[in-house]
PDB file of N, CA and C in Angstrom:
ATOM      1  N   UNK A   1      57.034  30.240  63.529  1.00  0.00           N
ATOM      2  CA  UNK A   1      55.625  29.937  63.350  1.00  0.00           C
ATOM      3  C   UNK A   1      55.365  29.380  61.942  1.00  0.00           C
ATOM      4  N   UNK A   2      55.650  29.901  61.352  1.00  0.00           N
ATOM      5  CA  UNK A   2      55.460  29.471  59.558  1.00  0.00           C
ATOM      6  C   UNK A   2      56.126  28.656  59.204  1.00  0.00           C
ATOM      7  N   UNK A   3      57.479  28.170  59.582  1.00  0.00           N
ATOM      8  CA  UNK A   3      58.202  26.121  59.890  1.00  0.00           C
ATOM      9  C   UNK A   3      56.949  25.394  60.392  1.00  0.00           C
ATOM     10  N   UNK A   4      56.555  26.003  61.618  1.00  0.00           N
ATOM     11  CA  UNK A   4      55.625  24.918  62.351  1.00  0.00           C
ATOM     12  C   UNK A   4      54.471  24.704  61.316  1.00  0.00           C
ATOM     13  N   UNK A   5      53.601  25.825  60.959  1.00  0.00           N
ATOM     14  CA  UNK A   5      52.812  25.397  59.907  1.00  0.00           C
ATOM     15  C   UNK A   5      53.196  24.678  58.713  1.00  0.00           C
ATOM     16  N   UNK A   6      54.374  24.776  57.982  1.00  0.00           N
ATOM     17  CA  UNK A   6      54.731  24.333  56.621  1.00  0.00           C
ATOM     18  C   UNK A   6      54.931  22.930  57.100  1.00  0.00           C
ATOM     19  N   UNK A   7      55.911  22.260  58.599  1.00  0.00           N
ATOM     20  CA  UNK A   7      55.872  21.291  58.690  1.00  0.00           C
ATOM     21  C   UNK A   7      54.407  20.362  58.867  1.00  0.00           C
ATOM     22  N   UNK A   8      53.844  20.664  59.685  1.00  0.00           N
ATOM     23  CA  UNK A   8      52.039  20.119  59.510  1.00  0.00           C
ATOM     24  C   UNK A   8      51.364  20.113  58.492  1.00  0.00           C
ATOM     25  N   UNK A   9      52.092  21.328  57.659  1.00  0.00           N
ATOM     26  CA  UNK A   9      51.372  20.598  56.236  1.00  0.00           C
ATOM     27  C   UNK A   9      52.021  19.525  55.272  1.00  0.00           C
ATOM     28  N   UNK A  10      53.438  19.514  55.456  1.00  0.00           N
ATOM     29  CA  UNK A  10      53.866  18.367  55.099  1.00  0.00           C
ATOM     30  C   UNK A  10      53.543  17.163  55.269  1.00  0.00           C
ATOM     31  N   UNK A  11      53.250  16.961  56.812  1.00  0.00           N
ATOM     32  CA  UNK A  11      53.171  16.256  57.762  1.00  0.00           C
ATOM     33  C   UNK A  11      51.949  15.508  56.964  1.00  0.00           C
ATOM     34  N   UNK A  12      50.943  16.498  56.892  1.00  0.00           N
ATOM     35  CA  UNK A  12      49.307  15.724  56.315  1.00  0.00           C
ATOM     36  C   UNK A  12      49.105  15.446  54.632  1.00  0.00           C
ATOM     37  N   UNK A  13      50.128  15.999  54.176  1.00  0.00           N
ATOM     38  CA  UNK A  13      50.146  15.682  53.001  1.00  0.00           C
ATOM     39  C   UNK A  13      50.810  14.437  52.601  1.00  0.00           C
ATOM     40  N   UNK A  14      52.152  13.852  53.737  1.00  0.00           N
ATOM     41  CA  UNK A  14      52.876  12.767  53.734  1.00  0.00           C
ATOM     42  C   UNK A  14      51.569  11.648  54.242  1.00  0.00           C
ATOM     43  N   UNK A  15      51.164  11.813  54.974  1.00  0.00           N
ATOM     44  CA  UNK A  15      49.497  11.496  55.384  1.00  0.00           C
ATOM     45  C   UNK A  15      48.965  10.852  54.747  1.00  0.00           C
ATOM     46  N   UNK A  16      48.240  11.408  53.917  1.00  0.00           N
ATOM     47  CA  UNK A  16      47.557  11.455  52.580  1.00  0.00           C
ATOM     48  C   UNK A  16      47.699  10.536  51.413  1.00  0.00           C
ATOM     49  N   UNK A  17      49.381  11.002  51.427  1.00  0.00           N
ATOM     50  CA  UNK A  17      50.000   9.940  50.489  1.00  0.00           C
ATOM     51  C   UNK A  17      50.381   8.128  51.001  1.00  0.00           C
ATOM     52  N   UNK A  18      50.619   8.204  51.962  1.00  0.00           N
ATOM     53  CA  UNK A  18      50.306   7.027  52.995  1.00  0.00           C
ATOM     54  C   UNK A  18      48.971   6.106  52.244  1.00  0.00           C
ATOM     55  N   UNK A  19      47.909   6.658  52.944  1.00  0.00           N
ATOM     56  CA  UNK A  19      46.382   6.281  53.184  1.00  0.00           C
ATOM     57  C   UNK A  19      46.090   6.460  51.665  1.00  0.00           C
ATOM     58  N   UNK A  20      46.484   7.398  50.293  1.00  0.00           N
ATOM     59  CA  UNK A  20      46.259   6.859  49.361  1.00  0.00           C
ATOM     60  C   UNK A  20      46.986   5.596  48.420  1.00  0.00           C
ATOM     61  N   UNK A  21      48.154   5.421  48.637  1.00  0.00           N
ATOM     62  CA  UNK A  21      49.426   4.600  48.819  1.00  0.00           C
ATOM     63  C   UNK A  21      48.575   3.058  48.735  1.00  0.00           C
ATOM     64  N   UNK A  22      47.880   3.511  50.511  1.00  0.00           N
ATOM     65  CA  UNK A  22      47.282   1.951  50.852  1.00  0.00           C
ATOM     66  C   UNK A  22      46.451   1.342  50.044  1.00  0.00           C
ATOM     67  N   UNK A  23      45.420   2.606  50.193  1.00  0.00           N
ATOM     68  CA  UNK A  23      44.224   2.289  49.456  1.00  0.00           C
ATOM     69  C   UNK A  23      44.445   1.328  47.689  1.00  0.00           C
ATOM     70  N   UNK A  24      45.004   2.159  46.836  1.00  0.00           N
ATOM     71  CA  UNK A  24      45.628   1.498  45.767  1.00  0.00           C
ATOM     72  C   UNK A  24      45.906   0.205  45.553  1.00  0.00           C
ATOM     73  N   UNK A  25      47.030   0.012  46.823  1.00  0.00           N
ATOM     74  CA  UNK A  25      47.225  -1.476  46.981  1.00  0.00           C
ATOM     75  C   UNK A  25      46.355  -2.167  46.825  1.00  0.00           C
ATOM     76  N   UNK A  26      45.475  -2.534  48.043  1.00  0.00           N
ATOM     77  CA  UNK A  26      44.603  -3.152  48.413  1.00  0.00           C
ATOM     78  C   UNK A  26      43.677  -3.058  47.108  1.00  0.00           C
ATOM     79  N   UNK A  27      43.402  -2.329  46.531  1.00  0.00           N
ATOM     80  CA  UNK A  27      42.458  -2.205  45.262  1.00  0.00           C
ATOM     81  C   UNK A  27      43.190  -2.935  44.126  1.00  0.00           C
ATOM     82  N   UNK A  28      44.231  -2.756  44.132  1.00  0.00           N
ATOM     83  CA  UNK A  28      44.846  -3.855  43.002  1.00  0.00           C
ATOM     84  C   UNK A  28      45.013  -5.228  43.282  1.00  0.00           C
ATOM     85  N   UNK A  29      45.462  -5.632  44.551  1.00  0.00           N
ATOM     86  CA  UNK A  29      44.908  -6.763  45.270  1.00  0.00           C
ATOM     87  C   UNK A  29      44.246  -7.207  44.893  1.00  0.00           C
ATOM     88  N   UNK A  30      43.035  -6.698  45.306  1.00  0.00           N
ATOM     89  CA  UNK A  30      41.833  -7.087  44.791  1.00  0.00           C
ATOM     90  C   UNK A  30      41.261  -7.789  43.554  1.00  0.00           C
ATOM     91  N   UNK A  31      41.621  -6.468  42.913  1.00  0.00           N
ATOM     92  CA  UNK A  31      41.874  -6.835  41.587  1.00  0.00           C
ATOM     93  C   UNK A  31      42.374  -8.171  40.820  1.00  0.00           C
ATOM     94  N   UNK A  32      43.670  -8.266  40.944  1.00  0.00           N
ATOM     95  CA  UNK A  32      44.449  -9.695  40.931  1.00  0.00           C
ATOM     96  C   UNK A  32      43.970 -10.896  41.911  1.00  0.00           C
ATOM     97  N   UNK A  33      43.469 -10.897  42.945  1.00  0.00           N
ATOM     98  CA  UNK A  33      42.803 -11.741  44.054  1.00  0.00           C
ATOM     99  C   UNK A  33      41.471 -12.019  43.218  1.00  0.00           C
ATOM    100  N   UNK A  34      40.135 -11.072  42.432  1.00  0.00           N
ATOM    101  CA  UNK A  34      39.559 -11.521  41.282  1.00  0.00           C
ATOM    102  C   UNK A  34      39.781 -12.700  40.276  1.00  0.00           C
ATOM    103  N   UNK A  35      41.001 -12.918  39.816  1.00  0.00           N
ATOM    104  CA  UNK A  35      41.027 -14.087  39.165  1.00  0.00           C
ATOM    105  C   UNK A  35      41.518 -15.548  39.513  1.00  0.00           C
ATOM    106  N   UNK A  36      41.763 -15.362  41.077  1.00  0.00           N
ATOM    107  CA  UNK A  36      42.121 -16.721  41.517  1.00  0.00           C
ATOM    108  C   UNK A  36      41.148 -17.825  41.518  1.00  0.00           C
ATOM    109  N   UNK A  37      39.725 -17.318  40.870  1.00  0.00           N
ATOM    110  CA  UNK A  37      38.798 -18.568  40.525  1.00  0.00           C
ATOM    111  C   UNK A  37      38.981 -18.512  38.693  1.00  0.00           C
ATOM    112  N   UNK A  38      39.307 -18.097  38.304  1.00  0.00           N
ATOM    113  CA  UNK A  38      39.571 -18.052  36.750  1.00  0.00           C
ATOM    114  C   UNK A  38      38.911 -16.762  36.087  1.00  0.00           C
ATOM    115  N   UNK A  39      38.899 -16.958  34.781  1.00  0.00           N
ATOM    116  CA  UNK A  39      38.769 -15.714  34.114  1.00  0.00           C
ATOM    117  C   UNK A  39      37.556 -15.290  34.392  1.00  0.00           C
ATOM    118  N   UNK A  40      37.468 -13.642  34.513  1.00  0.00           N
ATOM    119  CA  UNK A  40      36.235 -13.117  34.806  1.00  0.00           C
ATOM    120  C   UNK A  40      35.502 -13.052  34.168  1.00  0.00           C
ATOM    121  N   UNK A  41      34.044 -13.468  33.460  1.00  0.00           N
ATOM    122  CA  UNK A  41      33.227 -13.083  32.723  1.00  0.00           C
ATOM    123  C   UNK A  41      33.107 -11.694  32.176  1.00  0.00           C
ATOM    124  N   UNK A  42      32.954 -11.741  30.838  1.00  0.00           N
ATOM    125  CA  UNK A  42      32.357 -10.655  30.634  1.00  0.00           C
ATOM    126  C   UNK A  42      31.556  -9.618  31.429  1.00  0.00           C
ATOM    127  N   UNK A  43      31.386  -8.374  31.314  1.00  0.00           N
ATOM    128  CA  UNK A  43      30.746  -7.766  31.779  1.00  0.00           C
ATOM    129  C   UNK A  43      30.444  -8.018  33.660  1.00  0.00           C
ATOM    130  N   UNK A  44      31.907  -8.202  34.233  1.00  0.00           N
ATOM    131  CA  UNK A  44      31.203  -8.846  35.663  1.00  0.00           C
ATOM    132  C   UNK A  44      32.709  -8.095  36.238  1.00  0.00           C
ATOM    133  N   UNK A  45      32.492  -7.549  37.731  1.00  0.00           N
ATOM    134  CA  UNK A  45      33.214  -6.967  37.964  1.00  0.00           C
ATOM    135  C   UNK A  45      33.879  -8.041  39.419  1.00  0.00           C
ATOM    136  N   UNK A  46      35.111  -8.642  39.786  1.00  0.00           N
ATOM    137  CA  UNK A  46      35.121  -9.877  40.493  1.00  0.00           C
ATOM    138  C   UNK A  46      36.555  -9.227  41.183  1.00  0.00           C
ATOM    139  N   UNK A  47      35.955  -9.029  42.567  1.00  0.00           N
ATOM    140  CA  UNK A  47      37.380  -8.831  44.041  1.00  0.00           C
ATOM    141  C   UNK A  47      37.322  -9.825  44.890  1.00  0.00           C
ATOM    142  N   UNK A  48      38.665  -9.927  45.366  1.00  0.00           N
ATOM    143  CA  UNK A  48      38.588 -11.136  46.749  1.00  0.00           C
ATOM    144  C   UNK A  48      40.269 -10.189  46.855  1.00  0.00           C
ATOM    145  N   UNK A  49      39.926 -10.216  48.385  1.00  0.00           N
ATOM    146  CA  UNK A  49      41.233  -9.556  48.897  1.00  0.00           C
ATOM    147  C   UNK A  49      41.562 -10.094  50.488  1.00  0.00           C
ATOM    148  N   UNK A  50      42.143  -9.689  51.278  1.00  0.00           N
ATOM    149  CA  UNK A  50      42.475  -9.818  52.966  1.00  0.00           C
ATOM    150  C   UNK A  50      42.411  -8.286  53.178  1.00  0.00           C
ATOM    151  N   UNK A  51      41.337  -7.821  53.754  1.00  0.00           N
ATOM    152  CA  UNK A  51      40.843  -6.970  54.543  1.00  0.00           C
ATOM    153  C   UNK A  51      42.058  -6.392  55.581  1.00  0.00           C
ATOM    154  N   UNK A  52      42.485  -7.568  56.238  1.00  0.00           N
ATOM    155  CA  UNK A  52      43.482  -7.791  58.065  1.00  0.00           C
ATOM    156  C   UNK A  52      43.736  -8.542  58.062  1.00  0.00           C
ATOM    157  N   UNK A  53      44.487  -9.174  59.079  1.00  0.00           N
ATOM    158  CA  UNK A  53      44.790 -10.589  59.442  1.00  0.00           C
ATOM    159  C   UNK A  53      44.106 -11.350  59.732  1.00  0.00           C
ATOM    160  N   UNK A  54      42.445 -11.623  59.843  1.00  0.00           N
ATOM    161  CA  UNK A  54      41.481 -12.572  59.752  1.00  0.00           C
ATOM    162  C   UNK A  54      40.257 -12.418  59.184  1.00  0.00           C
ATOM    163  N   UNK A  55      40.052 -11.194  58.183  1.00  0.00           N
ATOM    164  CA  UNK A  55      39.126 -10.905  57.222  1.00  0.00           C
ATOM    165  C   UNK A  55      39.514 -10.991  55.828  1.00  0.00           C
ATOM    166  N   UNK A  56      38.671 -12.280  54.878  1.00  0.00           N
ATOM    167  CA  UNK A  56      38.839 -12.141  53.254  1.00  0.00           C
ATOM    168  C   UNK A  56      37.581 -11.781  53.011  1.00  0.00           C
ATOM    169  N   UNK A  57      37.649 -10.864  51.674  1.00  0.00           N
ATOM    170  CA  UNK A  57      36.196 -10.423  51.562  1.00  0.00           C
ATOM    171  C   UNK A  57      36.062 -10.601  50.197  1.00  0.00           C
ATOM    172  N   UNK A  58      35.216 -11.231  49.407  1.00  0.00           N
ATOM    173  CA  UNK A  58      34.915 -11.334  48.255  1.00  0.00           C
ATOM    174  C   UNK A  58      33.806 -11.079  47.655  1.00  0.00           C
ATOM    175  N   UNK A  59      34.103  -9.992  46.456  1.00  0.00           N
ATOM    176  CA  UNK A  59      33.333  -9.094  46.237  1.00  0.00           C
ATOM    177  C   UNK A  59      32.757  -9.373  44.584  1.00  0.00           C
ATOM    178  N   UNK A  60      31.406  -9.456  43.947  1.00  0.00           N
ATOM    179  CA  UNK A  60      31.238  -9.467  42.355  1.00  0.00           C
ATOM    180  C   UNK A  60      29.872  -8.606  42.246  1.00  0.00           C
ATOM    181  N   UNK A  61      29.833  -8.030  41.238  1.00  0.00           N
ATOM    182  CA  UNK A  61      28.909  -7.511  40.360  1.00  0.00           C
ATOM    183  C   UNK A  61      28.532  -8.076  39.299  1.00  0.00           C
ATOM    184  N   UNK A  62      27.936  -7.825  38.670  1.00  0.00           N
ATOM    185  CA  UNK A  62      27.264  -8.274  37.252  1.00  0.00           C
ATOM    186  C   UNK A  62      25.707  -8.059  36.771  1.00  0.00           C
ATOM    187  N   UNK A  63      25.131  -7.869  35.925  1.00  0.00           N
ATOM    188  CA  UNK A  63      24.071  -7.819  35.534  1.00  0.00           C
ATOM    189  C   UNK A  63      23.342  -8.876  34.907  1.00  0.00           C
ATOM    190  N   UNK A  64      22.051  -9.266  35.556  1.00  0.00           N
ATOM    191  CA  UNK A  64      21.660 -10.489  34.871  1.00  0.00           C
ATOM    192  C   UNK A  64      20.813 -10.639  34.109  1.00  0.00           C
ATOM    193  N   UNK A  65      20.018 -11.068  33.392  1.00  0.00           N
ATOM    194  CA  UNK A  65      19.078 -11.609  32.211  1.00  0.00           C
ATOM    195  C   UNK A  65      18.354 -10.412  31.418  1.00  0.00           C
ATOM    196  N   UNK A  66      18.060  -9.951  32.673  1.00  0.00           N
ATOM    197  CA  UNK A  66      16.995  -8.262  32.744  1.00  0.00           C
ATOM    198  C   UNK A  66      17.669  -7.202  32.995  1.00  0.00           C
ATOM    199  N   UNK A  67      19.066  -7.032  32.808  1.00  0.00           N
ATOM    200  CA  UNK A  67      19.513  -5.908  32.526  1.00  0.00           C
ATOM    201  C   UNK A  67      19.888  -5.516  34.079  1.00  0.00           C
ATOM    202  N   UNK A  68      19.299  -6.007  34.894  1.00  0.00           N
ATOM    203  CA  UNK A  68      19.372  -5.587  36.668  1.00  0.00           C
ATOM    204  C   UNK A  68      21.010  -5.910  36.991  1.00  0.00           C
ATOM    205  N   UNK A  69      21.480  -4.778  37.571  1.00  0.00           N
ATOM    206  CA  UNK A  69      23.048  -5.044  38.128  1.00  0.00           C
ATOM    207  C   UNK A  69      22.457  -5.976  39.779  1.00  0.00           C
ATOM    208  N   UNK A  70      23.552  -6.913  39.660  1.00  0.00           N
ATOM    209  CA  UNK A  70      23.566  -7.311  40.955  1.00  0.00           C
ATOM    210  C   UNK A  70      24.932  -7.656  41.375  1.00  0.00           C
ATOM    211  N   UNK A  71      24.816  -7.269  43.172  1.00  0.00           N
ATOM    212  CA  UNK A  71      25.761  -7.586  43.501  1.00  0.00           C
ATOM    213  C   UNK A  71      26.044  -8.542  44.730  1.00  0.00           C
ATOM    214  N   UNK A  72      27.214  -8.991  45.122  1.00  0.00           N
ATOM    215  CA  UNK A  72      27.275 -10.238  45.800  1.00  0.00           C
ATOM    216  C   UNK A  72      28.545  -9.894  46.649  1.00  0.00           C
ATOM    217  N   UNK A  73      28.673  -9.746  47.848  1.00  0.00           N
ATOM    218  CA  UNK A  73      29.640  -9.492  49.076  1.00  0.00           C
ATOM    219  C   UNK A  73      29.791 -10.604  50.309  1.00  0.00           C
ATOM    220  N   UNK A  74      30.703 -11.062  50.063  1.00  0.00           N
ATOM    221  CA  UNK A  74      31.021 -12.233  51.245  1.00  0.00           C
ATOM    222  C   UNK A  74      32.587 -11.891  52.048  1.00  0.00           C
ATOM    223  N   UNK A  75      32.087 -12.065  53.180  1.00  0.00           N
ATOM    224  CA  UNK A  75      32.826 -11.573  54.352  1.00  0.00           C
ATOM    225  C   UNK A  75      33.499 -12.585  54.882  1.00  0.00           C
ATOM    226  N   UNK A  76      34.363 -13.208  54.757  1.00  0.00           N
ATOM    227  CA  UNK A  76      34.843 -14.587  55.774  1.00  0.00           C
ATOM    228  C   UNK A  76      35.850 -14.122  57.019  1.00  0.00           C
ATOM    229  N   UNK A  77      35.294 -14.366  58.119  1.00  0.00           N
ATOM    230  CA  UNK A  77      35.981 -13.812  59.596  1.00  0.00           C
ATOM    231  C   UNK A  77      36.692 -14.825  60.125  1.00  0.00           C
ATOM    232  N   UNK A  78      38.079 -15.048  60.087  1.00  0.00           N
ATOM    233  CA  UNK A  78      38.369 -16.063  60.554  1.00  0.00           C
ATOM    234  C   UNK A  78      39.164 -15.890  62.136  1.00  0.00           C
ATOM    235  N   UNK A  79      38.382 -17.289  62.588  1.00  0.00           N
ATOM    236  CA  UNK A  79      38.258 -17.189  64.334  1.00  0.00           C
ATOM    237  C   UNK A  79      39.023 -18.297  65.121  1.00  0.00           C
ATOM    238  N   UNK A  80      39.133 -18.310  66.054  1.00  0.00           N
ATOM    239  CA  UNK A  80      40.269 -19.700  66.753  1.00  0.00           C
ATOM    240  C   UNK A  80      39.046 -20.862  66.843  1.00  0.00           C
ATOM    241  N   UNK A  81      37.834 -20.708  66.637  1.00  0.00           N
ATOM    242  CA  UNK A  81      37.003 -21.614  66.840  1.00  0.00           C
ATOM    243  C   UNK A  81      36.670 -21.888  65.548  1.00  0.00           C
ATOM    244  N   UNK A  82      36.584 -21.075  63.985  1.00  0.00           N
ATOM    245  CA  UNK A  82      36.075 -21.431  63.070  1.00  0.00           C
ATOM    246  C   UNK A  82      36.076 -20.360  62.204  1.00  0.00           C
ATOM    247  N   UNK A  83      35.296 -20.423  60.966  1.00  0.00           N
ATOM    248  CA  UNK A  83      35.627 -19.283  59.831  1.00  0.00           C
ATOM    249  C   UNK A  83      33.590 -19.186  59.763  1.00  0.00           C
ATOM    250  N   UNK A  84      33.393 -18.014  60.497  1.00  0.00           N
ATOM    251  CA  UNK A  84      31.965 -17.243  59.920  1.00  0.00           C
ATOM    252  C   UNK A  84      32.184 -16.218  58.695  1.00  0.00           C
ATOM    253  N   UNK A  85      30.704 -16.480  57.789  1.00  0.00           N
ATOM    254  CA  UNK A  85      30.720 -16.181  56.635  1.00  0.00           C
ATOM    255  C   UNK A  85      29.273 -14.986  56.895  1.00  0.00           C
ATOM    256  N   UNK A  86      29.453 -13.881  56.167  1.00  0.00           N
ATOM    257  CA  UNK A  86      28.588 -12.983  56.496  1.00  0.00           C
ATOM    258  C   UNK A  86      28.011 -12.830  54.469  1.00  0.00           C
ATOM    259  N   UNK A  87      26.920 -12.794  54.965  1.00  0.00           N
ATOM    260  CA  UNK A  87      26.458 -12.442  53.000  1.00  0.00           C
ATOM    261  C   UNK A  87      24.967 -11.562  53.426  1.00  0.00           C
ATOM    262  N   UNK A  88      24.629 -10.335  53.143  1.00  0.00           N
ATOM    263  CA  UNK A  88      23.226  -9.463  53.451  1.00  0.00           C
ATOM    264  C   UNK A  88      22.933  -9.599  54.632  1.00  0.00           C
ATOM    265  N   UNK A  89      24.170  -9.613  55.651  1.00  0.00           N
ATOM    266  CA  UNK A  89      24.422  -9.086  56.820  1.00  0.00           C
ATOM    267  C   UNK A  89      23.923 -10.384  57.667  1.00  0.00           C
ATOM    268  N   UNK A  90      23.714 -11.501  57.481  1.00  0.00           N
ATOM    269  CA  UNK A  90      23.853 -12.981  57.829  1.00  0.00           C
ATOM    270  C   UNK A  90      24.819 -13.833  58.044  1.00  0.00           C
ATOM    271  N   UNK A  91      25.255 -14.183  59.190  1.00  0.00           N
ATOM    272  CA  UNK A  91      26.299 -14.695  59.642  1.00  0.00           C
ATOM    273  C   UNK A  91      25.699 -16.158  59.744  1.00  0.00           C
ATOM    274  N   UNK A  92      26.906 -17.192  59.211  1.00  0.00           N
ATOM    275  CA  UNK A  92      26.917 -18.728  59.514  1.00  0.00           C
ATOM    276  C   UNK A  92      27.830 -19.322  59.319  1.00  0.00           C
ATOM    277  N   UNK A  93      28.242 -20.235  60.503  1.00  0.00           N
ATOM    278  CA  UNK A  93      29.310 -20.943  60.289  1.00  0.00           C
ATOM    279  C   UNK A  93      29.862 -21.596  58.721  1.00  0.00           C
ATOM    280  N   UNK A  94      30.930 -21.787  58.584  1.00  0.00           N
ATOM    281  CA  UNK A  94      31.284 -22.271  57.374  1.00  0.00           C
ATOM    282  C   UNK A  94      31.492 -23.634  57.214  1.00  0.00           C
ATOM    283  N   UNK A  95      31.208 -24.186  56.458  1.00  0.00           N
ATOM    284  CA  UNK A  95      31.687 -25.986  56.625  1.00  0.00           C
ATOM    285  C   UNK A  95      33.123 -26.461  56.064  1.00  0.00           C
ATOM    286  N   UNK A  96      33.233 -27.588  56.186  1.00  0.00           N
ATOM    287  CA  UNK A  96      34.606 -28.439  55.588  1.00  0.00           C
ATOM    288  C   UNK A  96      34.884 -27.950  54.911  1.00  0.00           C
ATOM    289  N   UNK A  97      34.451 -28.018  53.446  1.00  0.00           N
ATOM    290  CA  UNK A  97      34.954 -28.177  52.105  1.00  0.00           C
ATOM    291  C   UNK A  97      34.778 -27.109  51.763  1.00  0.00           C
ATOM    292  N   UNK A  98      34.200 -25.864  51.997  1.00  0.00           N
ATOM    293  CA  UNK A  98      33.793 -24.561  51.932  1.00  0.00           C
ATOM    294  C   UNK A  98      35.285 -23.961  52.463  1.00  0.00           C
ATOM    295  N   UNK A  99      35.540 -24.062  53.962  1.00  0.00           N
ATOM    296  CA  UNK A  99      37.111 -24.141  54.738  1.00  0.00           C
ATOM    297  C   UNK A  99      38.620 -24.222  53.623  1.00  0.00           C
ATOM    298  N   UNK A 100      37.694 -25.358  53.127  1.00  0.00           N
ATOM    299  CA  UNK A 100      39.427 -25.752  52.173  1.00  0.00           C
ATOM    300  C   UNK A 100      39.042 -25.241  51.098  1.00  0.00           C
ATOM    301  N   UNK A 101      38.257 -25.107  50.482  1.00  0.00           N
ATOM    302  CA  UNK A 101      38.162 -24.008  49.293  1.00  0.00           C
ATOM    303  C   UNK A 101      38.773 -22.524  49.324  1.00  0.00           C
ATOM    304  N   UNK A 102      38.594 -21.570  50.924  1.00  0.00           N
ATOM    305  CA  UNK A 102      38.858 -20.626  50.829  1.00  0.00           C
ATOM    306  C   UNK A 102      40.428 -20.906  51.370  1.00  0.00           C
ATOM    307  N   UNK A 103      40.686 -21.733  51.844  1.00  0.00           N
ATOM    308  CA  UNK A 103      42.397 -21.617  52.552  1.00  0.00           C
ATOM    309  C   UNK A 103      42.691 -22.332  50.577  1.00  0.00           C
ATOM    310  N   UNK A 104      42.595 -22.757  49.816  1.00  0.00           N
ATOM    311  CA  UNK A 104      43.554 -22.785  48.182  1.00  0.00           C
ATOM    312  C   UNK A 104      43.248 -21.553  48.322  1.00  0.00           C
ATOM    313  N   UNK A 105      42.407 -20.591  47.772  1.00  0.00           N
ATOM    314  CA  UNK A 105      42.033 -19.553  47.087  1.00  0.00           C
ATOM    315  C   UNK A 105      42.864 -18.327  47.911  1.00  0.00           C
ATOM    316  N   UNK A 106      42.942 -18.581  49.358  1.00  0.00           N
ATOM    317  CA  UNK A 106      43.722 -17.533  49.804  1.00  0.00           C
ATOM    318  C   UNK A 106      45.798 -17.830  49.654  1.00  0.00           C
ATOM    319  N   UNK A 107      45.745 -19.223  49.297  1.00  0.00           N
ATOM    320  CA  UNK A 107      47.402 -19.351  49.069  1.00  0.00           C
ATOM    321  C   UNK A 107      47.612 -18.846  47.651  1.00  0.00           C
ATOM    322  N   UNK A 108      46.542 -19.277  47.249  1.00  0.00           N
ATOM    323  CA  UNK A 108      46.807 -19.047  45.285  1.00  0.00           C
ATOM    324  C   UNK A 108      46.636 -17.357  45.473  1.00  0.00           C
ATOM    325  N   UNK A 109      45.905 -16.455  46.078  1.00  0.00           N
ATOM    326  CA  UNK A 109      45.937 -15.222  46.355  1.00  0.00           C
ATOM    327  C   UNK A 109      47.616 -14.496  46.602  1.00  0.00           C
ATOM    328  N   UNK A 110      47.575 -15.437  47.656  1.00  0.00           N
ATOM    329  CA  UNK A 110      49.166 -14.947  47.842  1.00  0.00           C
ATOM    330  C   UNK A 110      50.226 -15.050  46.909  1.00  0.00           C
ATOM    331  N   UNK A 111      49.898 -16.309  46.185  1.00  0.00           N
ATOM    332  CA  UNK A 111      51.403 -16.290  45.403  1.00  0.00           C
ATOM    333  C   UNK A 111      51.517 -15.601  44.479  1.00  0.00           C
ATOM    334  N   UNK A 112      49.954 -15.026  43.719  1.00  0.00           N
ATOM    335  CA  UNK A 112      49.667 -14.046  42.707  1.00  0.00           C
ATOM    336  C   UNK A 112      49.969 -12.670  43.383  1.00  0.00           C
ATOM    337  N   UNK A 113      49.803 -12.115  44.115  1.00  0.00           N
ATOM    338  CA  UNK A 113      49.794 -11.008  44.691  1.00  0.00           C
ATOM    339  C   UNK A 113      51.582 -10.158  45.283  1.00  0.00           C
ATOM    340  N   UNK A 114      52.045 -11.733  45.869  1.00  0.00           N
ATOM    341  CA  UNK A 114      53.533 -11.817  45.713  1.00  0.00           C
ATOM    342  C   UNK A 114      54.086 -11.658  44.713  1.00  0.00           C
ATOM    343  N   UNK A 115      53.834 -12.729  43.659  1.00  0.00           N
ATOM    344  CA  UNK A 115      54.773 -12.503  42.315  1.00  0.00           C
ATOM    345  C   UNK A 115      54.334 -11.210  41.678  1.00  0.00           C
ATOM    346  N   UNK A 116      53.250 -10.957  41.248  1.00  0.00           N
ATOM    347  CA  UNK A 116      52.322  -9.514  40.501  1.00  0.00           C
ATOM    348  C   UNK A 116      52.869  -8.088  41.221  1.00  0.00           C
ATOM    349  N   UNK A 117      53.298  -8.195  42.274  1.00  0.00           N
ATOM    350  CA  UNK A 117      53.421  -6.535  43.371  1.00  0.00           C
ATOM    351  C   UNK A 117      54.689  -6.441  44.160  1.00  0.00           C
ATOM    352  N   UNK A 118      54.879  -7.359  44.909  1.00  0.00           N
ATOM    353  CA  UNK A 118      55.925  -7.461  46.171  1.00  0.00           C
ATOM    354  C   UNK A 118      57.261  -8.331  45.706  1.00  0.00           C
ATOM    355  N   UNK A 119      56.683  -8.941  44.093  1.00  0.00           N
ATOM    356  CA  UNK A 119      58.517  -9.909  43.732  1.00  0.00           C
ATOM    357  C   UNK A 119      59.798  -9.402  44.245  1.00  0.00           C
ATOM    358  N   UNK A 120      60.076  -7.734  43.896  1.00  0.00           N
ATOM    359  CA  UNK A 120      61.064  -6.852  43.898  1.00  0.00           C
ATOM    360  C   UNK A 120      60.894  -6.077  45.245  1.00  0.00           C
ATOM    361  N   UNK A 121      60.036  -6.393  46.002  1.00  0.00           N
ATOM    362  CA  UNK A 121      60.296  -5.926  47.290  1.00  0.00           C
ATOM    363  C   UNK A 121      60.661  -6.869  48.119  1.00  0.00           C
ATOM    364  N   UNK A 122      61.362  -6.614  49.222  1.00  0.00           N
ATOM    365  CA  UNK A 122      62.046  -7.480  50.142  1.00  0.00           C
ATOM    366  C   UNK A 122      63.136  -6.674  51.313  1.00  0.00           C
TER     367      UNK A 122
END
């Protein structure tokens, strides 16, 4: 009885370390996925990451003139018909040049994210 328990607690603690493991990643991602438009401003807090295999989400903060923090969340869903863009829960198709803006920004993502984390993995 007390194997079976000690193993389940292993079990959820190996768990744990998993799902915090991930989390990290993806937050440093992020992080580094932040400067694939260039250096971040001062005082401005700037994410762009891959969510899944057809969600980039790009994320900034900052405070403007009046001291007011604001923030700015864009969702890009990409679909066999097209790439919808979600911003204050508003969905609209995306256009051309908008398209090829986010397919550089997601290769330049990758190669930073590759070289910065995963070089030495393989």
């Amino acid at each position: 009885m007390f194997n079976k328990i000690l193993s389940g607690l292993i079990s959820k603690k190996s768990e744990q370390h998993q799902i915090d493991l991930y989390r990290n990643l993806v937050r440093h991602e992020a992080k580094l996925g932040g400067t694939v438009f260039g250096p971040i401003p001062k005082g401005h807090r700037r994410e762009f990451f891959c969510l899944d295999s057809r969600t980039w989400v790009w994320h900034e903060e900052w405070k403007d003139e009046q001291g007011v923090k604001r923030i700015r969340t864009t969702r890009y869903d990409i679909r066999p018909d097209g790439i919808l863009k979600s911003q204050h829960g508003q969905y609209q198709r995306v256009k051309i040049a908008e398209a090829r803006r986010l397919y550089s920004a997601t290769k330049k993502y990758m190669q930073i994210v590759n070289q910065q984390i995963y070089a030495g993995v393989r």
